[in-house]
Protein backbone atom coordinates (compact mmCIF):
# COMPACT_ATOMS: atom_id res chain seq x y z
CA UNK A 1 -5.10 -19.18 11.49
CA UNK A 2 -5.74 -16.11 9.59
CA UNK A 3 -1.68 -15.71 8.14
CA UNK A 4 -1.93 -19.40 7.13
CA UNK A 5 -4.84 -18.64 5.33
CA UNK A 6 -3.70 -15.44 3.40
CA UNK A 7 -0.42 -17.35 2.72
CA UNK A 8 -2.35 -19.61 1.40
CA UNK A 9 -4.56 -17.49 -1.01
CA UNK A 10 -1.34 -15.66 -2.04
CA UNK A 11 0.12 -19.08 -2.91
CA UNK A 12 -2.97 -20.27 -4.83
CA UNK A 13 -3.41 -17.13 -6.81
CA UNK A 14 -2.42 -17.20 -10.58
CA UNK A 15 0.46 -14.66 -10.98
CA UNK A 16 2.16 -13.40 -13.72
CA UNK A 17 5.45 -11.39 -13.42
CA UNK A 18 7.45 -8.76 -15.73
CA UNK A 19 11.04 -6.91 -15.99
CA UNK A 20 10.05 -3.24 -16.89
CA UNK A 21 12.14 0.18 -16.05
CA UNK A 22 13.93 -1.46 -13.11
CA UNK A 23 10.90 -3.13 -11.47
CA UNK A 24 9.29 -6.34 -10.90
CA UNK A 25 5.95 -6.00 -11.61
CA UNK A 26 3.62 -9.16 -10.35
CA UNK A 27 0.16 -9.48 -11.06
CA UNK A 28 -2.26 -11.52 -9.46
CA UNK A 29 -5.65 -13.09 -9.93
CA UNK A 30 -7.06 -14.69 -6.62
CA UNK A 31 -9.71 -17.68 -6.58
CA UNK A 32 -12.58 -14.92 -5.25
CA UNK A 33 -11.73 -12.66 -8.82
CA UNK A 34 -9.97 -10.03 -7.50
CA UNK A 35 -6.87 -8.79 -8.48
CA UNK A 36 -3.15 -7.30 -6.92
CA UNK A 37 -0.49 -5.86 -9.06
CA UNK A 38 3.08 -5.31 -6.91
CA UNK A 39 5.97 -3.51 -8.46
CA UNK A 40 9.24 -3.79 -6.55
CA UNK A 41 12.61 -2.36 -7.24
CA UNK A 42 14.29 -5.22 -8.92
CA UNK A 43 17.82 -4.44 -6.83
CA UNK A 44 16.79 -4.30 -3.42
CA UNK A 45 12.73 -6.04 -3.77
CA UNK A 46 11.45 -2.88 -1.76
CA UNK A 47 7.75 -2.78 -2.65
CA UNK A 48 7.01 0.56 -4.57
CA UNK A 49 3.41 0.25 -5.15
CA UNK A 50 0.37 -2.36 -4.46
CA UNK A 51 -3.39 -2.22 -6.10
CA UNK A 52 -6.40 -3.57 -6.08
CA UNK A 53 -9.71 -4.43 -8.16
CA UNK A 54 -12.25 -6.16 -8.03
CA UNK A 55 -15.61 -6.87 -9.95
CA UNK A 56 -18.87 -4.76 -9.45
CA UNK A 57 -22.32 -6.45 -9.20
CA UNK A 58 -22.41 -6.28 -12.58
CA UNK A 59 -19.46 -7.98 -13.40
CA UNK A 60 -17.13 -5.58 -14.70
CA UNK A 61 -13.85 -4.69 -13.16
CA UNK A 62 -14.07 -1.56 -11.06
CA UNK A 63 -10.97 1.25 -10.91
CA UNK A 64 -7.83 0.06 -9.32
CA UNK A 65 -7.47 1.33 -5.55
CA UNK A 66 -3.56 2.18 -4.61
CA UNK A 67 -2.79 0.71 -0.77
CA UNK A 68 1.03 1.14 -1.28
CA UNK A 69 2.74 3.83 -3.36
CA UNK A 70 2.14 7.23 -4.59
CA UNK A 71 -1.72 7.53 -6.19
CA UNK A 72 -1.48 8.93 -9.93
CA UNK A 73 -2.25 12.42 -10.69
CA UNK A 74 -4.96 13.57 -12.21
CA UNK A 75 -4.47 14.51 -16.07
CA UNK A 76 -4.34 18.11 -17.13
CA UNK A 77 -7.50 17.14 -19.60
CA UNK A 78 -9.71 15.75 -16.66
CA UNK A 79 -9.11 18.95 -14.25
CA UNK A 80 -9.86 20.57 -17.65
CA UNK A 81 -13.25 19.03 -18.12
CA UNK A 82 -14.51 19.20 -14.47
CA UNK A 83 -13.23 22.75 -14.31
CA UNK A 84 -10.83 21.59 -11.38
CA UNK A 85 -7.87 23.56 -10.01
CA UNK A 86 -5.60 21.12 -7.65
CA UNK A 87 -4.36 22.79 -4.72
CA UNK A 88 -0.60 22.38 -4.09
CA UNK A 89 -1.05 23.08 -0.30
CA UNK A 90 -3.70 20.61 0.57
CA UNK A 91 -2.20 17.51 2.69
CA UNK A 92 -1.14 14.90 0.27
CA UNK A 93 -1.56 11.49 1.94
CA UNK A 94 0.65 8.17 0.82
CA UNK A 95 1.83 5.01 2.31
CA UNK A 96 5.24 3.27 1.87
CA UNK A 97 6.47 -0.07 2.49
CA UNK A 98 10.36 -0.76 4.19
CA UNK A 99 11.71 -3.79 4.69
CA UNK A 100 10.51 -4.01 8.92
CA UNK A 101 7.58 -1.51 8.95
CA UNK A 102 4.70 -0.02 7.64
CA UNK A 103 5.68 3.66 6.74
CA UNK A 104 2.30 7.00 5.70
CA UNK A 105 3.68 10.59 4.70
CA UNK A 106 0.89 13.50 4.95
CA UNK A 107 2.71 16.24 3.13
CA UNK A 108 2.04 19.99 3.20
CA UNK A 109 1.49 19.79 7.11
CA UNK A 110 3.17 22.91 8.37
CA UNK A 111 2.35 22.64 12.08
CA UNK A 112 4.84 21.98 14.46
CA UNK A 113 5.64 18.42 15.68
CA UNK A 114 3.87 19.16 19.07
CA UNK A 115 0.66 19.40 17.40
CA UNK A 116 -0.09 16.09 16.68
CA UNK A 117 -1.04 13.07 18.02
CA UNK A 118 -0.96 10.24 16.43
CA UNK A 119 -2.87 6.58 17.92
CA UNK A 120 -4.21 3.41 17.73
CA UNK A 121 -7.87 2.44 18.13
CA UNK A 122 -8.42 -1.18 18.90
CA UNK A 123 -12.28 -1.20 18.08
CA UNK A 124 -11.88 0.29 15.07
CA UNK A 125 -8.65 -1.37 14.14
CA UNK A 126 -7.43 1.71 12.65
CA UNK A 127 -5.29 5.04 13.40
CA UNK A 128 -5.73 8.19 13.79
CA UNK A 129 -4.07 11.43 13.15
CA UNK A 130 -5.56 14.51 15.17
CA UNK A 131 -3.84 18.41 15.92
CA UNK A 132 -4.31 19.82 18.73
CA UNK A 133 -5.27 23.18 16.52
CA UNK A 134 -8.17 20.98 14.51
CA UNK A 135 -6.85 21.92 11.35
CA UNK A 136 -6.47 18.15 9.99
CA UNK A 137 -7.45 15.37 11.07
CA UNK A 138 -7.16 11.60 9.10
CA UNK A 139 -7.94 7.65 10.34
CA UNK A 140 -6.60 4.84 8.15
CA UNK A 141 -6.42 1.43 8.64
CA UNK A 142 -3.53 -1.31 7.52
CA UNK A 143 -5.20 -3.66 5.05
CA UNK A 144 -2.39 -5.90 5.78
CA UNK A 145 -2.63 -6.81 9.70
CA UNK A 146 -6.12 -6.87 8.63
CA UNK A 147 -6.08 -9.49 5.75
CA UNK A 148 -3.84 -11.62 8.62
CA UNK A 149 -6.46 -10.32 11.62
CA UNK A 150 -3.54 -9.41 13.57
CA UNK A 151 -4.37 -6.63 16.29
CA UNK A 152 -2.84 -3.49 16.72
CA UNK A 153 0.01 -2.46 18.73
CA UNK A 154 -0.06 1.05 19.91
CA UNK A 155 3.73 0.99 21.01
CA UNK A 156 4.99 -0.15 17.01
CA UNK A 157 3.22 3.09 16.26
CA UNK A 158 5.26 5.99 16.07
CA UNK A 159 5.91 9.72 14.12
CA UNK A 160 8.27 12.15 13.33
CA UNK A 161 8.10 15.29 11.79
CA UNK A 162 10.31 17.41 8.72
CA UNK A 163 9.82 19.08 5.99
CA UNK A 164 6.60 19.90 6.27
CA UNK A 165 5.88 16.02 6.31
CA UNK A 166 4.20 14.03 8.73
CA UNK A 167 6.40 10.61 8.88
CA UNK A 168 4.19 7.83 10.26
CA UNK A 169 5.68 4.52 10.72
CA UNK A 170 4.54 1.15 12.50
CA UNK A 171 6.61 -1.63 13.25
CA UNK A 172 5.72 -4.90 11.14
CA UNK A 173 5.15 -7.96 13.39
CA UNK A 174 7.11 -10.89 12.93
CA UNK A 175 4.13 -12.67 11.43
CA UNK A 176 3.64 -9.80 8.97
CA UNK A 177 7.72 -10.07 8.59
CA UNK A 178 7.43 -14.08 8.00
CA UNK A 179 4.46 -13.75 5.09
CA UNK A 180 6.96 -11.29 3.22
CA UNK A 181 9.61 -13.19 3.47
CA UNK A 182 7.55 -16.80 2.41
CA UNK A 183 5.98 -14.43 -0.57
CA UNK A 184 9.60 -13.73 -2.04
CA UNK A 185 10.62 -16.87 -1.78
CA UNK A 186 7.24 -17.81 -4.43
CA UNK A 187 8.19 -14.77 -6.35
CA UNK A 188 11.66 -15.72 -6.89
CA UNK A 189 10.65 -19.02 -8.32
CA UNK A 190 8.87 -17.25 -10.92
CA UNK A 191 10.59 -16.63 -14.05
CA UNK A 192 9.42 -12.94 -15.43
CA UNK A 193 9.76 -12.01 -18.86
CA UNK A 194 11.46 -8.57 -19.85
CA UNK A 195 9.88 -6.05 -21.36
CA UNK A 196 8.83 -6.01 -25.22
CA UNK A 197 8.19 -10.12 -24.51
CA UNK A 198 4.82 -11.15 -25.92
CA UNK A 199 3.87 -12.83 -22.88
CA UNK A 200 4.43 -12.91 -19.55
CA UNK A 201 5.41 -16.25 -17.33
CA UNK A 202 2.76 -17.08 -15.63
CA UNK A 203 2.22 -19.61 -12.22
């Protein structure tokens, strides 16, 4: 079964965990080479932010790709160089992670909520974000009911709209729910060091 198996891979992966600013960040280095790093807030173990790497075909680790959590801004000096001006009104897409769903913000969306319509396609195993006025339009998939090859359920899928912000959220399944809960149970045997340590505690 595909959740045994990521379970599995999770528990088999060499991890190493630190205490910094309020979070728990956990690193890990799977049997295939790749890499995770997690950060959760140490109080309430909310996941803040989850990325990925992996080697190239010529060995080398690539850039790390954000699936949870707010991706980093560019630096002044890069927009510099590439002669770059960000726009502050182009739709700013993120995902967040609560305790029983899957939760994507598009911000800078000004359209009313009647605009859009937001679904599930099963072939594709993705959603999709359309407006009825064409003005956006976005499809995005959720690496984790596709690492367990879970299908998706158009009725956990729903949206709200405030703010500006297109609130996206999709109900976790209970196998989803029963990997999260088995993964904090390995986390919490770890002991992480604090920051300023010279190493971290590895498993």
């Amino acid at each position: 079964m595909a959740v045994a198996s990521w379970l599995e891979s999770l528990r088999a992966a060499k991890k190493t965990s630190l205490l910094q600013d309020g979070r728990k960040k956990v690193h890990y280095l799977f049997l295939d080479g790749k890499e995770m790093a997690e950060e959760y807030d140490i109080k309430t173990n909310e996941l803040l932010l989850r990325k990925w790497r992996q080697k190239n075909a010529l060995g080398s680790y690539g850039q790390w790709q954000t699936e949870v959590g707010e991706l980093a801004p560019l630096s002044t000096s890069m927009l510099e160089l590439d002669h770059i001006k960000e726009s502050s009104c182009n739709p700013i897409f993120m995902r967040k992670d609560l305790k029983m769903s899957f939760q994507w913000r598009i911000r800078n969306l000004p359209y009313p909520v009647d605009v859009y319509d937001v679904s599930v396609d099963q072939n594709e195993r993705c959603c999709i974000v359309r407006t009825s006025n064409k003005k956006y339009y976005k499809k995005f998939s959720i690496p984790d009911m596709d690492r367990c090859q879970l299908p998706l359920d158009k009725s956990a899928l729903s949206f709200t709209h405030a703010n500006n912000t297109l609130i996206i959220t999709y109900q976790k399944p209970k196998e989803i729910l029963e990997v999260e809960e088995e993964l904090q149970k390995e986390l919490k045997k770890m002991n992480a060091s604090k920051d300023g340590d010279v190493e971290c505690k590895t498993q």
